[in-house]
Protein backbone atom coordinates (compact mmCIF):
# COMPACT_ATOMS: atom_id res chain seq x y z
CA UNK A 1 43.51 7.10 40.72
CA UNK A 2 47.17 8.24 41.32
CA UNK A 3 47.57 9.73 44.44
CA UNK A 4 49.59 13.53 44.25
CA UNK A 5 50.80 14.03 47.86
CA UNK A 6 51.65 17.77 48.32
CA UNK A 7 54.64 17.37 49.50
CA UNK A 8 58.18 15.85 49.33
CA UNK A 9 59.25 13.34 51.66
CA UNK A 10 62.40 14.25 52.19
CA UNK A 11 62.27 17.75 52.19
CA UNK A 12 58.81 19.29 52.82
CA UNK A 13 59.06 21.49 49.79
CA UNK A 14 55.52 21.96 48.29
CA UNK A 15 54.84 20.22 45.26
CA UNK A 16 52.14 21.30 43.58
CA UNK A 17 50.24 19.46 40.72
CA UNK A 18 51.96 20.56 37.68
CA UNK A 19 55.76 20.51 39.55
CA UNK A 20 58.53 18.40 38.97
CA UNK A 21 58.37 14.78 41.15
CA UNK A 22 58.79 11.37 41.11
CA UNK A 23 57.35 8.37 42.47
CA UNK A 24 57.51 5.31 43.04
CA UNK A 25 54.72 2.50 43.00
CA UNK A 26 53.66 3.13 46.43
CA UNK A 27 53.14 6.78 45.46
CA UNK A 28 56.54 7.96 48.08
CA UNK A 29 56.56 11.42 46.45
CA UNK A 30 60.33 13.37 46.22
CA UNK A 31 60.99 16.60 44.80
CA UNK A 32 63.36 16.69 41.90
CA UNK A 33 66.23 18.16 44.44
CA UNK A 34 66.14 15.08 46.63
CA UNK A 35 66.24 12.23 43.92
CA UNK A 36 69.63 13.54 42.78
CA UNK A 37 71.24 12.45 45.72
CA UNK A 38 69.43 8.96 45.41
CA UNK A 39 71.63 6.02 44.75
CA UNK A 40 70.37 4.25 41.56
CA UNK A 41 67.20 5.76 41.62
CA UNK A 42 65.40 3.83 44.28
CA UNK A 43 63.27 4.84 47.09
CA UNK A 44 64.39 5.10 49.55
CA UNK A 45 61.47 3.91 51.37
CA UNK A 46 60.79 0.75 50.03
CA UNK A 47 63.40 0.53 47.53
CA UNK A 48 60.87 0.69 44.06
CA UNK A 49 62.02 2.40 40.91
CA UNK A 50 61.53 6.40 40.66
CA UNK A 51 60.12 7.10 38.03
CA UNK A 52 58.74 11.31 36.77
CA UNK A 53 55.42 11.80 38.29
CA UNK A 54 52.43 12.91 35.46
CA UNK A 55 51.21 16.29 35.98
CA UNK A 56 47.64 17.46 36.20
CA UNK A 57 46.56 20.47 34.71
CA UNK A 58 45.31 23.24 37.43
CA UNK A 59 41.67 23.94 37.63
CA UNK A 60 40.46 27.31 37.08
């Protein structure tokens, strides 16, 4: 099962599970803000492909 970190790496900025986010296969977790400034759309962690993160709907 996918791992959804809270947070953003980079930034700290709560990501909840229906936000905006990317990963990468090692589940590194970046808010939308932060992957804009990425160079070819790498992590910069371990240098895998970014790709959107799937959202989960919220449980009532």
């Amino acid at each position: 099962m996918l791992e959804m970190r809270p947070t953003c790496e980079s930034c700290d900025r709560a990501l909840p599970a229906a936000a905006e986010a990317f990963i990468c296969s090692y589940e590194c977790t970046w808010c939308a803000s932060c992957v804009v400034g990425f160079t070819d759309a790498a992590c910069p962690n371990c240098g895998g492909d970014l790709q959107r993160r799937p959202t989960r709907a919220v449980r009532a």
